[in-house]
C-alpha atoms as a PDB file:
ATOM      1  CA  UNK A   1      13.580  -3.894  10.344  1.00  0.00           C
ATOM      2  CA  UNK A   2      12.026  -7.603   9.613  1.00  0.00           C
ATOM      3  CA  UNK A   3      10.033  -7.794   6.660  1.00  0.00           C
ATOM      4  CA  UNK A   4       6.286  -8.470   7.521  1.00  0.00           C
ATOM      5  CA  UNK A   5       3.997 -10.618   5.471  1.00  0.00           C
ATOM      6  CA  UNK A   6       0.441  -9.871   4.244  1.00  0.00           C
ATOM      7  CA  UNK A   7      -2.304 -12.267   2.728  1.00  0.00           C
ATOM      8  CA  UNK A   8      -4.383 -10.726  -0.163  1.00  0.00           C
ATOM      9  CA  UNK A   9      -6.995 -12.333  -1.637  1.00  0.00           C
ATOM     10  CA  UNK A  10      -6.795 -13.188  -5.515  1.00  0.00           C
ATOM     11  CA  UNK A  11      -9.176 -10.834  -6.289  1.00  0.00           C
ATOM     12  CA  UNK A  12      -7.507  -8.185  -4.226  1.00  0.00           C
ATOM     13  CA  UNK A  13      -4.444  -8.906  -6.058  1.00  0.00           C
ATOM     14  CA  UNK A  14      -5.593  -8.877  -9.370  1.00  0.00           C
ATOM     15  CA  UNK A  15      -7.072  -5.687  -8.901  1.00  0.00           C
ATOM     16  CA  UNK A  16      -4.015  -3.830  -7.425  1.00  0.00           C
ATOM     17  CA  UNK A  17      -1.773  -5.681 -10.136  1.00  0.00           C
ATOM     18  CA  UNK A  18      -4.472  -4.078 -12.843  1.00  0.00           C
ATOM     19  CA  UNK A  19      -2.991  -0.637 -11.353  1.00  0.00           C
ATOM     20  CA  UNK A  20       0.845  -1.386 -11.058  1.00  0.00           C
ATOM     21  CA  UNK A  21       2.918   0.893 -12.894  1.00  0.00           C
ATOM     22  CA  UNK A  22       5.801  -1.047 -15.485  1.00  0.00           C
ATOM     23  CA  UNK A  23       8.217  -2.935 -13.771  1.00  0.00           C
ATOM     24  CA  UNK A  24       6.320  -1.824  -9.852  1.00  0.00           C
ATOM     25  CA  UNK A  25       5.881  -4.269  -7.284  1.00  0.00           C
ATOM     26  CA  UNK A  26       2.414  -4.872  -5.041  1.00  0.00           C
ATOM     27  CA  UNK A  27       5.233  -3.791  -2.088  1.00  0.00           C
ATOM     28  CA  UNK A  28       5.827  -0.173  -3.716  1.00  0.00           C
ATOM     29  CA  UNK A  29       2.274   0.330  -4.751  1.00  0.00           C
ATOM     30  CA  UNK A  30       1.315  -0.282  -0.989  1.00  0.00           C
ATOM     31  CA  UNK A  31       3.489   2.129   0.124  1.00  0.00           C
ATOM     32  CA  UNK A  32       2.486   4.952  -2.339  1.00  0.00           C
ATOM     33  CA  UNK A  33      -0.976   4.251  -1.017  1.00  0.00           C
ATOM     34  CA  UNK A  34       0.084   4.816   2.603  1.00  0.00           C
ATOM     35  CA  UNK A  35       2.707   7.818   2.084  1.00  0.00           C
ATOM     36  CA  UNK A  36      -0.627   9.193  -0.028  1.00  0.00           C
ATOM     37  CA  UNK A  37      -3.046   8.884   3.136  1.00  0.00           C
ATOM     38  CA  UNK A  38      -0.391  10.099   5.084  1.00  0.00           C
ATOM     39  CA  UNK A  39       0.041  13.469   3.469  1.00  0.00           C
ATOM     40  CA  UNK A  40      -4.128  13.915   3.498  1.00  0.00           C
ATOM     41  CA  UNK A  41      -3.413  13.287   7.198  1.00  0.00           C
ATOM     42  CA  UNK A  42      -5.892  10.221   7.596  1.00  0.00           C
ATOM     43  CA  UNK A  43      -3.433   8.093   9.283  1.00  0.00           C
ATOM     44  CA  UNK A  44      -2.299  11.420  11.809  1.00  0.00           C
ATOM     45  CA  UNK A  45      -4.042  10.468  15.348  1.00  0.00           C
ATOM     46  CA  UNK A  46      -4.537  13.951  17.442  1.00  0.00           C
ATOM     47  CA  UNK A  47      -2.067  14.151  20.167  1.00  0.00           C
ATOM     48  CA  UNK A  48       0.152  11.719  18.806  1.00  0.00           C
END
């Protein structure tokens, strides 16, 4: 798979680097957001 690139605002940035855990990257922060919403089933479409 091709790595995709996103645009975050500064401020957006800033506040997800205020969250980042030592030595995490905005990449694996983003992704522990999704696999979260994923297991309270908010990204599951019926039917799919």
């Amino acid at each position: 798979m091709m790595p995709r690139t996103i645009e975050l605002d500064d401020d957006l940035a800033e506040r997800i680097e205020g969250h980042l855990e030592d030595g995490e990257t905005i990449e694996e922060y983003i992704a522990e957001l999704v696999a979260i919403y994923e297991q309270e089933g908010r990204f599951l479409q019926e039917g799919a």
